[in-house]
Protein backbone atom coordinates (compact mmCIF):
# COMPACT_ATOMS: atom_id res chain seq x y z
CA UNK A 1 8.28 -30.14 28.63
CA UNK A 2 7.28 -32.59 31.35
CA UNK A 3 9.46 -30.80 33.79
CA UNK A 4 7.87 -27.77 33.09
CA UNK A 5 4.76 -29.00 33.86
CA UNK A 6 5.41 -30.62 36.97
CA UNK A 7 6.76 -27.01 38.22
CA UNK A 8 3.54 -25.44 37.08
CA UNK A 9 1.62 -28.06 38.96
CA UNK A 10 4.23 -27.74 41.64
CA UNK A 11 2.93 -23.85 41.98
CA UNK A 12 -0.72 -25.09 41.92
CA UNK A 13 -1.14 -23.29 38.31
CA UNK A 14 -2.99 -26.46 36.48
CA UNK A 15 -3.55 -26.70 32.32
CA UNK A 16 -7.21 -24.93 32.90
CA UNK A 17 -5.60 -21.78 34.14
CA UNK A 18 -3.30 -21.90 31.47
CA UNK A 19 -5.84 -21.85 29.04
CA UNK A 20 -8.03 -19.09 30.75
CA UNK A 21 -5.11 -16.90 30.81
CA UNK A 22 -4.81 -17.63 26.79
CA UNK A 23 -7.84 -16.68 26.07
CA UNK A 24 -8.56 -13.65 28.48
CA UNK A 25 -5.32 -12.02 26.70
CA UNK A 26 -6.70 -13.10 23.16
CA UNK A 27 -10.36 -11.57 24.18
CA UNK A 28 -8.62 -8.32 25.34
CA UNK A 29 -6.15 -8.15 22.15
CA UNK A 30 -9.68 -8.54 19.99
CA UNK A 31 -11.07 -5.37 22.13
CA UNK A 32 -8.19 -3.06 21.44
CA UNK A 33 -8.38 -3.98 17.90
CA UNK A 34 -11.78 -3.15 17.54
CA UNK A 35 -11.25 0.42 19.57
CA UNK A 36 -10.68 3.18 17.09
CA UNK A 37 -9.71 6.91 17.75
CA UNK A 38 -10.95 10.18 14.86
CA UNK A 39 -8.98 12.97 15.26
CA UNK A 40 -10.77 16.32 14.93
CA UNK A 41 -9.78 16.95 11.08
CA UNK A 42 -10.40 13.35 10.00
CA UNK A 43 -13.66 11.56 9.08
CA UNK A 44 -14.01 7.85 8.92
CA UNK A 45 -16.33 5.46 6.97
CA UNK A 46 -17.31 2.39 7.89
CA UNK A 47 -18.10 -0.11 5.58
CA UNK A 48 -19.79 -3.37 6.93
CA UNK A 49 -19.43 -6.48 4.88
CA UNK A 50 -18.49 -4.17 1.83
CA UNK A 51 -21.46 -1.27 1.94
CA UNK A 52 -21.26 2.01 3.92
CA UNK A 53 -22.62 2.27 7.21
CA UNK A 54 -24.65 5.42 6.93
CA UNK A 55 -23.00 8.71 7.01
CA UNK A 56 -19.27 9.78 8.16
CA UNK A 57 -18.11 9.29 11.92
CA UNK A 58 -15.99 11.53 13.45
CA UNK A 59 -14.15 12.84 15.56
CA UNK A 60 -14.09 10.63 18.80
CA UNK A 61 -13.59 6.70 19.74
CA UNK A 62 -15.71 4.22 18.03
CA UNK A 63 -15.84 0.57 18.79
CA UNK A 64 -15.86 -1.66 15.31
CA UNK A 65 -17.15 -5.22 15.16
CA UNK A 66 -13.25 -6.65 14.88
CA UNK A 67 -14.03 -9.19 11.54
CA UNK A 68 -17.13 -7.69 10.29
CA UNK A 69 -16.62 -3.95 9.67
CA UNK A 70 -13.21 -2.12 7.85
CA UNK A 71 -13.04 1.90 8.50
CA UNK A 72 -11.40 4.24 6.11
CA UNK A 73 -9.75 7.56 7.32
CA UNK A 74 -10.52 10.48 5.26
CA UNK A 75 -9.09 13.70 5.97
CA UNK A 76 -11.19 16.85 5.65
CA UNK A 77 -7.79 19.66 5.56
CA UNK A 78 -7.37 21.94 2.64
CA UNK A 79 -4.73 19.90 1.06
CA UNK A 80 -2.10 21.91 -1.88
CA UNK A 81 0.04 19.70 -4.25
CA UNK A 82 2.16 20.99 -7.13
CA UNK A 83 1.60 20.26 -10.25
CA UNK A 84 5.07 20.01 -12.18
CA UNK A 85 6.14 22.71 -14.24
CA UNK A 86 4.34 22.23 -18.39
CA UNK A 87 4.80 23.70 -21.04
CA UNK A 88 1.75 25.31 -22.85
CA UNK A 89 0.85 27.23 -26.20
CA UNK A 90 -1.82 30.15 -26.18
CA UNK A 91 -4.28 30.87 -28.37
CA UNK A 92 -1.86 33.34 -30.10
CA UNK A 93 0.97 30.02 -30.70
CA UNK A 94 3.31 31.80 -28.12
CA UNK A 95 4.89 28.96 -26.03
CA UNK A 96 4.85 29.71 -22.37
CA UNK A 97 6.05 27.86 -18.61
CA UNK A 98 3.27 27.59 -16.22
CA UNK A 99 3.66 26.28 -12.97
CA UNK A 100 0.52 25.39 -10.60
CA UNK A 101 -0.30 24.87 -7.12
CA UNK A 102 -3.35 23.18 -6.61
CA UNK A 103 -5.64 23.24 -3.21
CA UNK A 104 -8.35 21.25 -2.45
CA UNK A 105 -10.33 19.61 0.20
CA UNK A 106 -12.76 16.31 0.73
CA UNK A 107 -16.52 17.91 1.01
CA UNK A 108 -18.50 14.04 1.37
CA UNK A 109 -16.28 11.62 2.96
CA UNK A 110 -18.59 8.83 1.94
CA UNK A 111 -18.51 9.28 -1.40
CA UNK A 112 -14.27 10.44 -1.35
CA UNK A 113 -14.26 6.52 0.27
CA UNK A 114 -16.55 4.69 -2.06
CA UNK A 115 -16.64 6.27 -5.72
CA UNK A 116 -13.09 7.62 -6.14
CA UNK A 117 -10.11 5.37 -4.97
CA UNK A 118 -6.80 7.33 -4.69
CA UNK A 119 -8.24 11.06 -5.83
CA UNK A 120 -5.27 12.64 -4.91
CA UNK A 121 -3.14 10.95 -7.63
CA UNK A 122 -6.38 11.06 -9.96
CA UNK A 123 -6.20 15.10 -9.56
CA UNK A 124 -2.80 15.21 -10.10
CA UNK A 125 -2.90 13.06 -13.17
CA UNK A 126 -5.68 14.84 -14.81
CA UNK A 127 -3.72 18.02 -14.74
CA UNK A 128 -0.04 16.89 -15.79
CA UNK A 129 -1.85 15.10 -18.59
CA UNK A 130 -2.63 18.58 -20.21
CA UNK A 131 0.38 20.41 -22.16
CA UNK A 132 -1.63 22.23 -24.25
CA UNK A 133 -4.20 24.48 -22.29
CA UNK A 134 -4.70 27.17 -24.52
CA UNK A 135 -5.80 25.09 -27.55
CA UNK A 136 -7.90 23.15 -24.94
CA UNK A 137 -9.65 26.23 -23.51
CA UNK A 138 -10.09 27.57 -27.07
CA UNK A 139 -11.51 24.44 -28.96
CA UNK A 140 -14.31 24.48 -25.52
CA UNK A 141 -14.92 27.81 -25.99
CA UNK A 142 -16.02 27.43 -29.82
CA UNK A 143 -18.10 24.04 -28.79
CA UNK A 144 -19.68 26.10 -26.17
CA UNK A 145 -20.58 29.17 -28.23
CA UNK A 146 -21.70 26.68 -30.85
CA UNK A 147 -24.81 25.46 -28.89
């Protein structure tokens, strides 16, 4: 270690240097961190300290506050998702094979961010849950005829 010291010294490089050069590439490391890029189908929320920032950002570069602030990428594309094949039983009690294909897409990015973690696997649980749709639609038509 001493050796190595003496050849830095030998150079003319001294312990202060040293240190500058630490820091300046910390400092810079810091500012690419904070540097983030939106592409043109994505929408990003930025919550400071835990509450939103006002509304969605997007698309373009935005500087964060590295420590301080946490974005979320939301993406605003029509997005389709299969739902697996289930068997149902219509109103007439005649079993039947339906399969779905689902398509949606993210209308408020702030509240897709804040109010419903992981809605894509909440939609798709919601409708593999059902087996019996034509009871289901039934038994909501008679409740709503009933009011």
């Amino acid at each position: 270690m001493y050796a190595t010291l003496g050849l830095l010294q030998d150079i003319g490089v001294g312990i202060g240097a040293i240190v500058i050069v630490i820091v300046a590439i910390f400092v810079v490391s810091v500012i690419f961190s904070a540097i983030k890029i939106v592409k043109e189908y994505e929408r990003d929320v930025i919550f400071r300290i835990g509450r939103v920032q006002g509304g969605p950002k997007g698309p373009g570069l935005f500087i964060l506050l590295p420590v301080v602030d946490r974005m979320v990428k939301i993406d605003l594309r029509t997005v389709t998702m299969e739902v697996p094949p289930q068997e149902i039983i219509t109103r007439d009690n005649v079993p039947a094979r339906v399969t779905t294909v689902i398509y949606f897409r993210v209308v408020d990015p702030n509240k897709s961010a804040s109010s419903t973690p992981g809605y894509l696997e909440h939609v798709l649980w919601i409708l593999s849950c059902r087996s019996d749709s034509g009871r289901i639609g039934y038994t909501y038509k008679q409740q709503s005829t009933a009011t």
